[in-house]
PDB file of N, CA and C in Angstrom:
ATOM      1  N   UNK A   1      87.274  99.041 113.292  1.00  0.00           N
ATOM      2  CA  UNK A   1      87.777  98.141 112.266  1.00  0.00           C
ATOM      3  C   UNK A   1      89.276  98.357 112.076  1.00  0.00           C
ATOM      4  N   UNK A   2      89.941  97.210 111.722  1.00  0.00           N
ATOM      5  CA  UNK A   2      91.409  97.520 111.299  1.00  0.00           C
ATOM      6  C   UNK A   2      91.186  98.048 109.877  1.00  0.00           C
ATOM      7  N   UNK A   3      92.554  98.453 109.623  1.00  0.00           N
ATOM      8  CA  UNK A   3      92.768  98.471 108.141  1.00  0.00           C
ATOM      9  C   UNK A   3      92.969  97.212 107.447  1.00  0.00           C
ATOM     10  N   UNK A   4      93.246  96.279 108.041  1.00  0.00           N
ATOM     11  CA  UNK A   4      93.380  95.040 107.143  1.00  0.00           C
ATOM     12  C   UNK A   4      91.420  94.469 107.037  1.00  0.00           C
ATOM     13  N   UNK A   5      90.730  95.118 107.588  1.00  0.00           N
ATOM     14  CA  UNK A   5      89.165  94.776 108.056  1.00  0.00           C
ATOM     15  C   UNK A   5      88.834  95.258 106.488  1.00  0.00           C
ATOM     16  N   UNK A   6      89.110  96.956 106.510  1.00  0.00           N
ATOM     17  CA  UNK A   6      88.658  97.614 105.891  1.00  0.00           C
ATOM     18  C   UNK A   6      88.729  97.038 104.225  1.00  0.00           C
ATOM     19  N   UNK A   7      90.599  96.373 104.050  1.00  0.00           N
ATOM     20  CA  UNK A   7      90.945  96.385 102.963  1.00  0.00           C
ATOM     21  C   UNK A   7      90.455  95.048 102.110  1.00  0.00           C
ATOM     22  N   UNK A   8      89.696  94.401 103.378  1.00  0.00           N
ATOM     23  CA  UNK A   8      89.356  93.066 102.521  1.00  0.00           C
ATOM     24  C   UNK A   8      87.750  93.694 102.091  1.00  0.00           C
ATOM     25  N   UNK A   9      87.398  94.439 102.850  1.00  0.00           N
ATOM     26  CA  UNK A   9      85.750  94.818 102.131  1.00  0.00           C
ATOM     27  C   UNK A   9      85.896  95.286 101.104  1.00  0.00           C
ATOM     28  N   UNK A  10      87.180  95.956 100.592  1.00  0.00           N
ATOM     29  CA  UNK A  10      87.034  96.825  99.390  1.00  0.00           C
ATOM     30  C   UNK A  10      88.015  96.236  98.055  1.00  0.00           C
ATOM     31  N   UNK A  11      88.428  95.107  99.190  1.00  0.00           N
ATOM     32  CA  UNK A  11      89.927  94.610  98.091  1.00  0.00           C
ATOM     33  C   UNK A  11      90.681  95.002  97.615  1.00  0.00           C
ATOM     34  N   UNK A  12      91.763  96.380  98.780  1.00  0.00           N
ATOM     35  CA  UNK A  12      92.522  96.444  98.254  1.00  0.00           C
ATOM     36  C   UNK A  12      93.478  96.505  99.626  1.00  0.00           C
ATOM     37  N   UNK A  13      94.606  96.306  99.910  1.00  0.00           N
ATOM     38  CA  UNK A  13      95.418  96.350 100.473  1.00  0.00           C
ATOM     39  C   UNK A  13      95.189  97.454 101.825  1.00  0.00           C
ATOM     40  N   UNK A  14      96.297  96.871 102.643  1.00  0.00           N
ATOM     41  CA  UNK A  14      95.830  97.547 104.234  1.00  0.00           C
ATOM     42  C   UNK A  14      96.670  99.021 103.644  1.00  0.00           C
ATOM     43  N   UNK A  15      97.813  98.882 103.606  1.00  0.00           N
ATOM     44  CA  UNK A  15      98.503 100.405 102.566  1.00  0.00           C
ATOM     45  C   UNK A  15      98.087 101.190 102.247  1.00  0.00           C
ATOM     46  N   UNK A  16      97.181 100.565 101.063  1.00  0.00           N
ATOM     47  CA  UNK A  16      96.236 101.662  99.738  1.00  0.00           C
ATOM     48  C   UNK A  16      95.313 102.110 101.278  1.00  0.00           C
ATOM     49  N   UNK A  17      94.833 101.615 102.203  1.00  0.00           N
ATOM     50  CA  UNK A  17      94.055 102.042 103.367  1.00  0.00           C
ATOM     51  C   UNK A  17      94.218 103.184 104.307  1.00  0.00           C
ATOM     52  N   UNK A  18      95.505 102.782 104.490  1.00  0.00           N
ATOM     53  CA  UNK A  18      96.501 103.645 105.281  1.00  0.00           C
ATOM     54  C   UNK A  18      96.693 105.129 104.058  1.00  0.00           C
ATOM     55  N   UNK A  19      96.864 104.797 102.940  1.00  0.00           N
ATOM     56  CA  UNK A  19      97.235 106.240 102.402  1.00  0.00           C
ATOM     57  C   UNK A  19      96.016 106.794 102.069  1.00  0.00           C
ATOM     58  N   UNK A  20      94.702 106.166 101.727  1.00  0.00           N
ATOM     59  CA  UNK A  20      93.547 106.888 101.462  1.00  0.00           C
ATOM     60  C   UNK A  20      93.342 107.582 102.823  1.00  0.00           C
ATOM     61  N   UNK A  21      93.452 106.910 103.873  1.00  0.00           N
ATOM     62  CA  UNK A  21      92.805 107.704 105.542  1.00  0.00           C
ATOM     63  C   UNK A  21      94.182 108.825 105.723  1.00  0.00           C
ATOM     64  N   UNK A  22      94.956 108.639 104.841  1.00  0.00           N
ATOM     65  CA  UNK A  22      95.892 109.742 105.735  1.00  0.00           C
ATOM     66  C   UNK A  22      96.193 110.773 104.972  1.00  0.00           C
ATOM     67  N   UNK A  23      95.467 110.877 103.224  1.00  0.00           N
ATOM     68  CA  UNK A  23      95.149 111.554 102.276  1.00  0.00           C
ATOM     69  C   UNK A  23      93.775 112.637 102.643  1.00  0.00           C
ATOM     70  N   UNK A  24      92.625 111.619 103.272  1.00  0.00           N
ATOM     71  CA  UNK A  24      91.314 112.138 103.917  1.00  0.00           C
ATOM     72  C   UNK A  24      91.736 113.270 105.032  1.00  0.00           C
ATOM     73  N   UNK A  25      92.500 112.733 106.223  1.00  0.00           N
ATOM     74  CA  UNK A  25      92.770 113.538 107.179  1.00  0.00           C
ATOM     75  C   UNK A  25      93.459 114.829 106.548  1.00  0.00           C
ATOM     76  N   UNK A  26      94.972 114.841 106.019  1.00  0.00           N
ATOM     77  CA  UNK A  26      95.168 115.928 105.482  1.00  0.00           C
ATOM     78  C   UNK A  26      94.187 117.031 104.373  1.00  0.00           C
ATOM     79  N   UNK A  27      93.025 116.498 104.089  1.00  0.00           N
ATOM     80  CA  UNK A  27      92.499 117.526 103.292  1.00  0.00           C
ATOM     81  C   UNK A  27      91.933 118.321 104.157  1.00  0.00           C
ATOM     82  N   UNK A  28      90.867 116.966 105.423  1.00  0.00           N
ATOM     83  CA  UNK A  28      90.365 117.792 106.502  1.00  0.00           C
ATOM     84  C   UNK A  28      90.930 118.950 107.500  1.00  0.00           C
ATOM     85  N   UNK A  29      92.819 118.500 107.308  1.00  0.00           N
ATOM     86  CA  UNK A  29      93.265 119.636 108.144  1.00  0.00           C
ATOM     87  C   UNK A  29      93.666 121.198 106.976  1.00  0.00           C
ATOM     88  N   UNK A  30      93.512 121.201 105.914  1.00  0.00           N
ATOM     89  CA  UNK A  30      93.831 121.990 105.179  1.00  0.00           C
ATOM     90  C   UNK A  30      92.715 123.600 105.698  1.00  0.00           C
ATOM     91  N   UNK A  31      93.234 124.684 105.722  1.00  0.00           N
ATOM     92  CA  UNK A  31      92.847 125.702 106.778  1.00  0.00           C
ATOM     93  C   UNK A  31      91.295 126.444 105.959  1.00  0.00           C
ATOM     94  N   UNK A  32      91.476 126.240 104.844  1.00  0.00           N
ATOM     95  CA  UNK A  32      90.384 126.510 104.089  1.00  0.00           C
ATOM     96  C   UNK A  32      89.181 125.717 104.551  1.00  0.00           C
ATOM     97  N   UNK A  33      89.475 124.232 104.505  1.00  0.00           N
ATOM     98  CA  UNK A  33      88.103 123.505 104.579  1.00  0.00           C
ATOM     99  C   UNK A  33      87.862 123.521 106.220  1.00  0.00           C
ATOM    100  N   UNK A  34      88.799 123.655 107.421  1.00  0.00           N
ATOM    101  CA  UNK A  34      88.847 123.921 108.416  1.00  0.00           C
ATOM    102  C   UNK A  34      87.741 125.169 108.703  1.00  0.00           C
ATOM    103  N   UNK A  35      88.025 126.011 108.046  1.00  0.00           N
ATOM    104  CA  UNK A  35      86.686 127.414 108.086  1.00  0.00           C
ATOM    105  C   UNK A  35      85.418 127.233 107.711  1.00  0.00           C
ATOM    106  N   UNK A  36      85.519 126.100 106.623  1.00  0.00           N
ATOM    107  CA  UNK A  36      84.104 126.170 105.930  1.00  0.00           C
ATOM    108  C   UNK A  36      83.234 125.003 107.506  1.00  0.00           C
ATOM    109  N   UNK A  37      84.479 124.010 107.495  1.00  0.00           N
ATOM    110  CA  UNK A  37      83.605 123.221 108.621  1.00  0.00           C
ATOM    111  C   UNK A  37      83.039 124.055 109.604  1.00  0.00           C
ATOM    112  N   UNK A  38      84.281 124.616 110.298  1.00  0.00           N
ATOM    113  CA  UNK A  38      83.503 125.810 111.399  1.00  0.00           C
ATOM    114  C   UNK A  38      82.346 126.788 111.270  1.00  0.00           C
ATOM    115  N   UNK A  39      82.054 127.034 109.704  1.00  0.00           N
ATOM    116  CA  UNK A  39      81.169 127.539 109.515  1.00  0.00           C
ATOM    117  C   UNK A  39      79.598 126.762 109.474  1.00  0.00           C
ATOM    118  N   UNK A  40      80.022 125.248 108.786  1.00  0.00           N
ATOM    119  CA  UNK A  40      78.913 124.661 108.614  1.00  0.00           C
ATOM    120  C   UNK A  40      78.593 124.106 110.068  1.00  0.00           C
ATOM    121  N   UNK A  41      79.324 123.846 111.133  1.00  0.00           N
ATOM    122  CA  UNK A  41      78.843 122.861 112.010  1.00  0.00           C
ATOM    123  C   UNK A  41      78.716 124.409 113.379  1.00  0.00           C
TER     124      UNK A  41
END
């Protein structure tokens, strides 16, 4: 899906899209939750 896909399902802008997915990724790279993943998976 694009982000402009995404932003009409949720109604809000391709942007607000772009900063929620690039808000998501940085938590996932944060080194803490990085361990817990490695631990859980």
């Amino acid at each position: 899906h694009t982000l402009d896909q995404i932003g009409r399902t949720f109604g809000v802008s391709r942007e607000r899209i772009r900063q929620i997915e690039e808000r998501a990724l940085n938590k996932l790279r944060h080194p803490i939750r990085i361990r817990k993943l490695k631990d859980f998976l």
